[in-house]
N, C-alpha and C. Protein backbone atom coordinates (compact mmCIF):
# COMPACT_ATOMS: atom_id res chain seq x y z
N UNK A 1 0.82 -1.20 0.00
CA UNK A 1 0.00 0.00 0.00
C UNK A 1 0.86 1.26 0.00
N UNK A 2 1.77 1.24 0.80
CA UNK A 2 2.83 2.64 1.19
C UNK A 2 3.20 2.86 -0.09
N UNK A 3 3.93 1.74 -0.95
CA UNK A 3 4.75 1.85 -2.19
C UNK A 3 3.76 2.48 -3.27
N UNK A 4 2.24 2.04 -3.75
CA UNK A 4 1.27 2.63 -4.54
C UNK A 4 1.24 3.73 -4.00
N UNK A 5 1.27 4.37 -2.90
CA UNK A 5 0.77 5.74 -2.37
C UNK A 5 2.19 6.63 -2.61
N UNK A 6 3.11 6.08 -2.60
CA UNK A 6 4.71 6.87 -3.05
C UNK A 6 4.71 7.25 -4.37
N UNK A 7 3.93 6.09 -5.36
CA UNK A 7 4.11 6.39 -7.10
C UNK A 7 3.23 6.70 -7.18
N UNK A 8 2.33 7.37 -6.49
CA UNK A 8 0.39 7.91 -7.01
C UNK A 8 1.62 9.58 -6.58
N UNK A 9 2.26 9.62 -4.92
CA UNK A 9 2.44 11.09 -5.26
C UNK A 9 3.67 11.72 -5.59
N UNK A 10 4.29 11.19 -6.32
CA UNK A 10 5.63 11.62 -6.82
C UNK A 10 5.80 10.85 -8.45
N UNK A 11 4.48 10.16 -9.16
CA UNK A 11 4.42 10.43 -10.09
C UNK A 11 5.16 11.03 -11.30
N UNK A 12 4.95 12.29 -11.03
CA UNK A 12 5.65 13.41 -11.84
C UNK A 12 7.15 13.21 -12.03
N UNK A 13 7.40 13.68 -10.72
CA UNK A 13 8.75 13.72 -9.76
C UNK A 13 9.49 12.25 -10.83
N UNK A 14 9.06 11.05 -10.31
CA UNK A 14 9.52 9.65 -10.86
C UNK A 14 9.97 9.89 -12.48
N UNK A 15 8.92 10.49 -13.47
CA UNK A 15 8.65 10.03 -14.71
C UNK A 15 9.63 10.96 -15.21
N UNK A 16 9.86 12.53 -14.57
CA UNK A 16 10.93 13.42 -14.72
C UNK A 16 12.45 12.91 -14.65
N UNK A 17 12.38 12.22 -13.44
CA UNK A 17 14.16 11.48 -13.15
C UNK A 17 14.37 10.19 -14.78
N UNK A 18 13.13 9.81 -15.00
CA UNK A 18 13.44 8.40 -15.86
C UNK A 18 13.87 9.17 -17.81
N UNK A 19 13.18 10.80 -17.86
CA UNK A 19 12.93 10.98 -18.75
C UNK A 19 14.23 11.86 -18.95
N UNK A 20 15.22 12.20 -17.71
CA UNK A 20 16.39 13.27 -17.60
C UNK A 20 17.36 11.78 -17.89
N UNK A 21 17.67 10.56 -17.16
CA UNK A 21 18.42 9.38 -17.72
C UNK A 21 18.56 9.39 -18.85
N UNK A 22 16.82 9.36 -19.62
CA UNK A 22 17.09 8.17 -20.83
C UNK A 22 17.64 9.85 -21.99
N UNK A 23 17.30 10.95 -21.53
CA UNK A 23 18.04 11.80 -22.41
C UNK A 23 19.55 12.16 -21.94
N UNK A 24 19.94 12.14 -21.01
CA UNK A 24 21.57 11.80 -20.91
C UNK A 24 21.85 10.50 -21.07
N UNK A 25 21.52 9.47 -21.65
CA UNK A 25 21.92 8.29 -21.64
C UNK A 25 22.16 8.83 -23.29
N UNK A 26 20.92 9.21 -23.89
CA UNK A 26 21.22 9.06 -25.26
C UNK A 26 22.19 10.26 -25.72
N UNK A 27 22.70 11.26 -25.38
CA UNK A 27 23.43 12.26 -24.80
C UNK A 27 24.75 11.86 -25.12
N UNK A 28 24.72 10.90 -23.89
CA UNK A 28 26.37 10.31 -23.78
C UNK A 28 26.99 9.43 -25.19
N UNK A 29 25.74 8.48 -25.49
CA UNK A 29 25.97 7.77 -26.10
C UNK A 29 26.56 8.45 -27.95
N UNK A 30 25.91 9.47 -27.89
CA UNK A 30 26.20 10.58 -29.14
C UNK A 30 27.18 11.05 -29.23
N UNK A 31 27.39 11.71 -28.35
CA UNK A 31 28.73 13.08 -27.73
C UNK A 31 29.91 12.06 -27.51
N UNK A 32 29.61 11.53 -26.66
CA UNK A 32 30.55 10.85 -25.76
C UNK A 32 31.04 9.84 -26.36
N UNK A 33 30.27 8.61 -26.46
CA UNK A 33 30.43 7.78 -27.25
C UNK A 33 30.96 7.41 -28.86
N UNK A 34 30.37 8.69 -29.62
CA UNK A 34 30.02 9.25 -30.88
C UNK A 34 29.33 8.09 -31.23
N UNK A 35 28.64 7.39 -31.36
CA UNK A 35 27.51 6.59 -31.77
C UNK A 35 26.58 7.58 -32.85
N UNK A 36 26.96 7.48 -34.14
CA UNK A 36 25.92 8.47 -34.76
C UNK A 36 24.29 8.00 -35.03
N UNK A 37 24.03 8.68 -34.23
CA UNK A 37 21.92 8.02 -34.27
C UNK A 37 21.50 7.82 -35.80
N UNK A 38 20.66 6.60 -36.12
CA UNK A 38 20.30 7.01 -37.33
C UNK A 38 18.96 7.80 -36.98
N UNK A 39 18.11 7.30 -37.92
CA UNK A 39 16.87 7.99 -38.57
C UNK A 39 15.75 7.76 -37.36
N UNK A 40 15.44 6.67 -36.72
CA UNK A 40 14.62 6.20 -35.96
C UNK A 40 14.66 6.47 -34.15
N UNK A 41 16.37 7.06 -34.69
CA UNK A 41 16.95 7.25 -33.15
C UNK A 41 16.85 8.62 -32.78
N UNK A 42 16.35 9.31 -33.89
CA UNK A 42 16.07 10.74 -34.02
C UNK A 42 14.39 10.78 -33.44
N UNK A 43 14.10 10.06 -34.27
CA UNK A 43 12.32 10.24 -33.88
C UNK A 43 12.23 9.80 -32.46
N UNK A 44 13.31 9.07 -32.01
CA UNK A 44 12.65 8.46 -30.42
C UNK A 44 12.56 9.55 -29.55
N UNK A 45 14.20 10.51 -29.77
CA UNK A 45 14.58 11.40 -29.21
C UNK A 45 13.77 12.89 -29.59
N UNK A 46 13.12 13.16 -30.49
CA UNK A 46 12.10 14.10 -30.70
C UNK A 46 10.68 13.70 -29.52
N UNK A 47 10.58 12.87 -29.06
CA UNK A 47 9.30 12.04 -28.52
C UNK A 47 9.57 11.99 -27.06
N UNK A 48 11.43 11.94 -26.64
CA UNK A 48 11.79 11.57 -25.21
C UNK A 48 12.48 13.19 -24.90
N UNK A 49 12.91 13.85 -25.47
CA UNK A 49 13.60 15.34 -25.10
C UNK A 49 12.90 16.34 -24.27
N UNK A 50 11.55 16.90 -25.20
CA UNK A 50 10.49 17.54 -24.76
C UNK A 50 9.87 17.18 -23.65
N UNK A 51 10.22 15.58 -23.42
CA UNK A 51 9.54 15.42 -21.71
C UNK A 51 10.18 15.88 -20.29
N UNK A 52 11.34 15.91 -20.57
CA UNK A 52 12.99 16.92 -19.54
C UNK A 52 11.61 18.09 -18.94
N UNK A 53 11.54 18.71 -19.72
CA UNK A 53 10.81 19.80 -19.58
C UNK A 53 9.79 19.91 -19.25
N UNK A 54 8.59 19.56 -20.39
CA UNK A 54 7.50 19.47 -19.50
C UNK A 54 7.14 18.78 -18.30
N UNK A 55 7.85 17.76 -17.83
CA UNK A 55 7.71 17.07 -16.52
C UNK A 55 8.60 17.75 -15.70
N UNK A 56 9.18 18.40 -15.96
CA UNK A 56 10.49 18.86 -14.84
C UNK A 56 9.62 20.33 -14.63
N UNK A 57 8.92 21.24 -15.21
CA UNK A 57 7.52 22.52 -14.89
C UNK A 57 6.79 21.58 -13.65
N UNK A 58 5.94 20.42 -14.93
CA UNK A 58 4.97 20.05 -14.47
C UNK A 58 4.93 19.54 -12.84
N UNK A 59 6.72 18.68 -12.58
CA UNK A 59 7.08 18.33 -11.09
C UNK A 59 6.82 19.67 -9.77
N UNK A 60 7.62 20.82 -10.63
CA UNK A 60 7.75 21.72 -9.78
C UNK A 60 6.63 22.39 -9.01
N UNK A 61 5.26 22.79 -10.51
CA UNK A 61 4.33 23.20 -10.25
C UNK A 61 3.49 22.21 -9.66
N UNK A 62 3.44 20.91 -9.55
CA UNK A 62 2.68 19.95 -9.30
C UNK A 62 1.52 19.88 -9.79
N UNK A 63 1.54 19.96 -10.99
CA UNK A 63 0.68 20.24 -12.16
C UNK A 63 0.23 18.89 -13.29
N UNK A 64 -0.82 17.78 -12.73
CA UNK A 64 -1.35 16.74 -12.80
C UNK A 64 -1.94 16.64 -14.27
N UNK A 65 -2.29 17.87 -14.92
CA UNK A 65 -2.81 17.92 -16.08
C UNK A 65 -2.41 17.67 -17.41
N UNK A 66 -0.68 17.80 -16.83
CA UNK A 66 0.12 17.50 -17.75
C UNK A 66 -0.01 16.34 -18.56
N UNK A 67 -0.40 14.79 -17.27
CA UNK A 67 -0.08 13.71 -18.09
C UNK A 67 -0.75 13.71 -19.29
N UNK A 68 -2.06 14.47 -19.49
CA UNK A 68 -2.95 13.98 -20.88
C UNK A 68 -1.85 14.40 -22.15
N UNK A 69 -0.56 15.33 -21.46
CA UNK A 69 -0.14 15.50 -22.96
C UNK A 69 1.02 14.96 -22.94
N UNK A 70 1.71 14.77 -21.95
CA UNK A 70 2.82 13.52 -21.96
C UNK A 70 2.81 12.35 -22.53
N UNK A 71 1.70 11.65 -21.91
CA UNK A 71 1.35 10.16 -22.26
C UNK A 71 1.14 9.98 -23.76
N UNK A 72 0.89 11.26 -24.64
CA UNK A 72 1.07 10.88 -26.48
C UNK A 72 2.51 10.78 -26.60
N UNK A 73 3.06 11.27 -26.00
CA UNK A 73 4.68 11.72 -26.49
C UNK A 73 5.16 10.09 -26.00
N UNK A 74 4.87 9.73 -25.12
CA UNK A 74 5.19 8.36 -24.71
C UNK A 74 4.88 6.82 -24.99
N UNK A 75 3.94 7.30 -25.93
CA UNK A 75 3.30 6.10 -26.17
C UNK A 75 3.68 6.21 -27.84
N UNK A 76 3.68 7.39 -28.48
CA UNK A 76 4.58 7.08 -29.68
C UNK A 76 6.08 7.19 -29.67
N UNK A 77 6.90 7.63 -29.03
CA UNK A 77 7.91 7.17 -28.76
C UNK A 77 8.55 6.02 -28.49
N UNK A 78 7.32 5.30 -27.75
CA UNK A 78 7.37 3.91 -27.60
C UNK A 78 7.22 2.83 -28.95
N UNK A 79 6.22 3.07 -29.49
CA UNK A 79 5.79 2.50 -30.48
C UNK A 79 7.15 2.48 -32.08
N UNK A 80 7.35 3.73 -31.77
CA UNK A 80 8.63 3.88 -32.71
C UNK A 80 10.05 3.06 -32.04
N UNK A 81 10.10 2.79 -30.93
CA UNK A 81 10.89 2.05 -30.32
C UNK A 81 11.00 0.41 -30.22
N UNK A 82 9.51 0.12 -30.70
CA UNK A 82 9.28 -1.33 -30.78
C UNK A 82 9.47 -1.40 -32.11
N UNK A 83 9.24 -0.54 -33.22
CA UNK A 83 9.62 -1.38 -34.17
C UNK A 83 10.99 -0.81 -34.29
N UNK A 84 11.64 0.00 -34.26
CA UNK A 84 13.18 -0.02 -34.10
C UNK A 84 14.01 -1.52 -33.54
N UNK A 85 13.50 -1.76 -32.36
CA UNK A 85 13.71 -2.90 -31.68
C UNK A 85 13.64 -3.74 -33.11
N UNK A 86 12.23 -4.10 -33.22
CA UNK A 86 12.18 -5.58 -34.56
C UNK A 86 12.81 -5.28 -35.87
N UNK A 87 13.29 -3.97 -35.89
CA UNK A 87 14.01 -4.23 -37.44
C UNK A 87 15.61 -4.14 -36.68
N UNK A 88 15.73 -4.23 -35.60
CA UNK A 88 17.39 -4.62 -35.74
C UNK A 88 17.18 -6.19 -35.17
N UNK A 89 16.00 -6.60 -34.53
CA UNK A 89 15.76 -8.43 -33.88
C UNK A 89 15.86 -8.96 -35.32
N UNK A 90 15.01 -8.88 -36.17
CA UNK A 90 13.76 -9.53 -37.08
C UNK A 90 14.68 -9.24 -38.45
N UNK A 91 14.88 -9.99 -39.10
CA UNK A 91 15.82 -9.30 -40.60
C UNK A 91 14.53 -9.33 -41.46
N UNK A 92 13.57 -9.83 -41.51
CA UNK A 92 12.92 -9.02 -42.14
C UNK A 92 12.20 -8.04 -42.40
N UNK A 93 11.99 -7.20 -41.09
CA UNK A 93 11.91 -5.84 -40.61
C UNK A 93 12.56 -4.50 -41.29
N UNK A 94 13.75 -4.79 -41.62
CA UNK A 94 15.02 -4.01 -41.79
C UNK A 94 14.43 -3.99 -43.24
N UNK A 95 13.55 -4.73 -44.30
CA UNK A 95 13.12 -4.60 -45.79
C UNK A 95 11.95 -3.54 -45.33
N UNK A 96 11.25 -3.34 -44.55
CA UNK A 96 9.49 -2.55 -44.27
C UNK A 96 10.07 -1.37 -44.86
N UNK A 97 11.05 -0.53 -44.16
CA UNK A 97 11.28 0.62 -44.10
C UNK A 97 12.72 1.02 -44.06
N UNK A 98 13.47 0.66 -45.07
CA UNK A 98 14.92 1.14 -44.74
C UNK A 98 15.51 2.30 -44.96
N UNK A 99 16.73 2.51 -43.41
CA UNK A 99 17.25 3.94 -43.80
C UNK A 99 17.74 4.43 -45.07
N UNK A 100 17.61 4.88 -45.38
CA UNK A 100 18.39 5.33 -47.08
C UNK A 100 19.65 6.32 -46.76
N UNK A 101 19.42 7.16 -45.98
CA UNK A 101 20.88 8.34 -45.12
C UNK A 101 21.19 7.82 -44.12
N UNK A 102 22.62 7.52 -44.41
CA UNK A 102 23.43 7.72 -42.54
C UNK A 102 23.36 6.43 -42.38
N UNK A 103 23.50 6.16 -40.60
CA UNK A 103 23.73 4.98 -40.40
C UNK A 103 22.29 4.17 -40.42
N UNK A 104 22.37 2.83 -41.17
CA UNK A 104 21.15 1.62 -41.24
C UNK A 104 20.52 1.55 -39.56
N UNK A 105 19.14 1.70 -39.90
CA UNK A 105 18.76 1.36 -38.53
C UNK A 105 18.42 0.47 -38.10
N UNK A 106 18.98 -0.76 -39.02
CA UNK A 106 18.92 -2.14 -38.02
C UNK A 106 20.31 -2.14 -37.47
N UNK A 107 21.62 -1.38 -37.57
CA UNK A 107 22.63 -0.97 -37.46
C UNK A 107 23.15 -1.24 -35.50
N UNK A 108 23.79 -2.30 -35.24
CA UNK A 108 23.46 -2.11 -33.64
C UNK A 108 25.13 -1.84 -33.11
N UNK A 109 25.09 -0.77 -31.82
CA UNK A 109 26.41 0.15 -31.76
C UNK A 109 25.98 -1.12 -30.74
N UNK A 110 25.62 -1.53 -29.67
CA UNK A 110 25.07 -1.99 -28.34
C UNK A 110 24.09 -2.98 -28.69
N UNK A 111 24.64 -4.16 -27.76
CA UNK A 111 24.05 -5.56 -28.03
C UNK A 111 24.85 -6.41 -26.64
N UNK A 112 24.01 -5.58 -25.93
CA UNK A 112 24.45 -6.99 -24.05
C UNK A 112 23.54 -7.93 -24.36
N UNK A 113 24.07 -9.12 -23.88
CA UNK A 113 23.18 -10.09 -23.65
C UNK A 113 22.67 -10.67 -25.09
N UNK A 114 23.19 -10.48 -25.89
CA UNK A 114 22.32 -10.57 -27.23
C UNK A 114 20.91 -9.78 -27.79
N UNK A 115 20.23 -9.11 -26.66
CA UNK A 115 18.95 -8.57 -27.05
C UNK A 115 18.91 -7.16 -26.18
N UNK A 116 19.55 -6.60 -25.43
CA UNK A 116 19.92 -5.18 -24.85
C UNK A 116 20.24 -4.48 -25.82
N UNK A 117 19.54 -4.00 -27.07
CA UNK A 117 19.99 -2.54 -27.62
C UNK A 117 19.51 -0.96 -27.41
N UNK A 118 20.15 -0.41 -27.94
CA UNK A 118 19.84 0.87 -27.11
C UNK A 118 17.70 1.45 -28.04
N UNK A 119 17.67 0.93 -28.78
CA UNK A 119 15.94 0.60 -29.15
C UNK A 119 15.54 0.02 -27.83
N UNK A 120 15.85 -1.01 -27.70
CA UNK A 120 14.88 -1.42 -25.76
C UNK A 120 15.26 -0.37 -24.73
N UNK A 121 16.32 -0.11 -24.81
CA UNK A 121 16.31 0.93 -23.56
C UNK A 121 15.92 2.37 -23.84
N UNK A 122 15.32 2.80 -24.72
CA UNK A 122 14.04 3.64 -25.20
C UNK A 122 13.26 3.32 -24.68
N UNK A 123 12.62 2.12 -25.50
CA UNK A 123 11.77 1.72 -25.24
C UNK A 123 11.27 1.21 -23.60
N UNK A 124 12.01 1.09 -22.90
CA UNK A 124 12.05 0.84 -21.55
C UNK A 124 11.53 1.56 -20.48
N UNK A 125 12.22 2.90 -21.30
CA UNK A 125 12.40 4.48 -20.56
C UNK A 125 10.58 4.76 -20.86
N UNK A 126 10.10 4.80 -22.33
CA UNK A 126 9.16 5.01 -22.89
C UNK A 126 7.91 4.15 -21.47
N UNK A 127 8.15 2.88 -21.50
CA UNK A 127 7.30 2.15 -20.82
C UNK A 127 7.16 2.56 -19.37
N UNK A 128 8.36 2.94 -18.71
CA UNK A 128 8.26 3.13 -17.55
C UNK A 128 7.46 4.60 -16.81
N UNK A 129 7.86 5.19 -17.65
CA UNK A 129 7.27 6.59 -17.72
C UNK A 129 5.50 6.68 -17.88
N UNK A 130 5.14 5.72 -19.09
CA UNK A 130 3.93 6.01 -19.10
C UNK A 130 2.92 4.71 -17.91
N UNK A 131 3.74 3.87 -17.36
CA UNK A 131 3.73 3.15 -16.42
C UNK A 131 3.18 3.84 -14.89
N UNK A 132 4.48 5.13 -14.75
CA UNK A 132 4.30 6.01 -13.66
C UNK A 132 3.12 7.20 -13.79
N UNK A 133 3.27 7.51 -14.93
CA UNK A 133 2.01 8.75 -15.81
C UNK A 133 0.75 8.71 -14.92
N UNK A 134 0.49 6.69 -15.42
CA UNK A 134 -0.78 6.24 -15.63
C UNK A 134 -1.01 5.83 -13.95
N UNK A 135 -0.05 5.33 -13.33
CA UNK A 135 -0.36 5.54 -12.03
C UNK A 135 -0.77 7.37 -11.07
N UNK A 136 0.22 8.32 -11.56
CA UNK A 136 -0.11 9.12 -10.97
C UNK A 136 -1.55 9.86 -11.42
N UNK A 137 -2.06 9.27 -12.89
CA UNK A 137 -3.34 9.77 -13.20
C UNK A 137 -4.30 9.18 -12.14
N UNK A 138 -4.35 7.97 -11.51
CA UNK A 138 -5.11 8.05 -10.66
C UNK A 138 -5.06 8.28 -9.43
N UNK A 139 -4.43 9.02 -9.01
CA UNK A 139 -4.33 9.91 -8.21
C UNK A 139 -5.21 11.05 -8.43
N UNK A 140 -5.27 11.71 -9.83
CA UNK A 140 -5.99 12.53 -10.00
C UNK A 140 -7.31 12.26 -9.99
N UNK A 141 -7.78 11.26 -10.54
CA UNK A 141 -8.89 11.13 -10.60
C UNK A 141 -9.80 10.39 -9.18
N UNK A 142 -9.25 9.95 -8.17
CA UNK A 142 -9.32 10.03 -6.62
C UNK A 142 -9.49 11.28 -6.31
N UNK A 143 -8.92 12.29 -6.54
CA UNK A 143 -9.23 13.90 -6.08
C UNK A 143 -9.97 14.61 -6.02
C-alpha cells in the first residue's frame, strides 16, 4: 500500500528522473560515445527530449494535467521504439522501411546479452514513464 501511495504522489517527480536518464543516456551515447543516431533514433529522441521539460515545470508546479499530454509523447515514442527494436531483432523488418541516409537502422552500436539494444532501452524508458504517468493519473482522478 505505502509503495502505490509513493508512485500515485511523486508520479511526476519519478517520470521526470526516468525521462532526464534516458536523455543523458542518449546524450552520452552521441557526444561521448560518438555513436551516430540514425533515422529512428532521431524520432525516439524528438518524442523523449520535450519530456525533460514538460515534466520537470509540471514536477515543480505539481501540475497533474500535464499527463494527458505527456502520455502521447510516450506512447509514440514507444511505439517507434518497438519497431526499431524488430528491425534490428527480425531481418525481415530491416526490408518494411529502410534507412536510405546515414547509419542503417537495423545498425546495432550496443548488443548486451544478445537482445539489450539501445531501441529497448528507449523503449524501456518510454514504458516506464507512461507506467508512472498512468499511475499518478489516478491519483488525479481520486481527487
Amino acid at each position: 500500500m505505502k509503495v502505490k501511495g509513493f508512485f500515485r504522489t511523486y508520479s511526476l517527480y519519478l517520470a521526470w528522473v526516468v525521462s532526464i536518464i534516458a536523455t543523458c543516456g542518449s546524450l552520452y551515447l552521441s557526444d561521448v560515445m560518438l555513436y551516430e543516431p540514425c533515422k529512428l533514433c532521431w524520432f525516439q529522441r524528438i518524442f523523449m527530449y520535450p519530456q525533460v521539460i514538460l515534466l520537470g515545470i509540471a514536477s515543480y508546479k505539481d501540475d497533474r494535467k500535464i499527463i494527458s499530454y505527456v502520455l502521447p509523447l510516450s506512447i509514440i515514442g514507444g511505439s517507434i521504439s518497438i519497431f526499431h527494436y524488430l528491425e534490428q531483432m527480425v531481418p525481415g523488418f530491416a526490408k518494411v522501411a529502410p534507412c536510405s541516409v546515414g547509419i542503417p537502422c537495423n545498425f546495432d552500436y550496443l548488443n548486451w546479452f544478445g537482445f539489450i539494444t539501445i531501441p529497448l532501452l528507449a523503449l524501456i524508458a518510454f514504458i516506464m514513464i507512461i507506467s508512472i504517468l498512468l499511475c499518478g493519473r489516478n491519483k488525479e482522478e481520486e481527487e
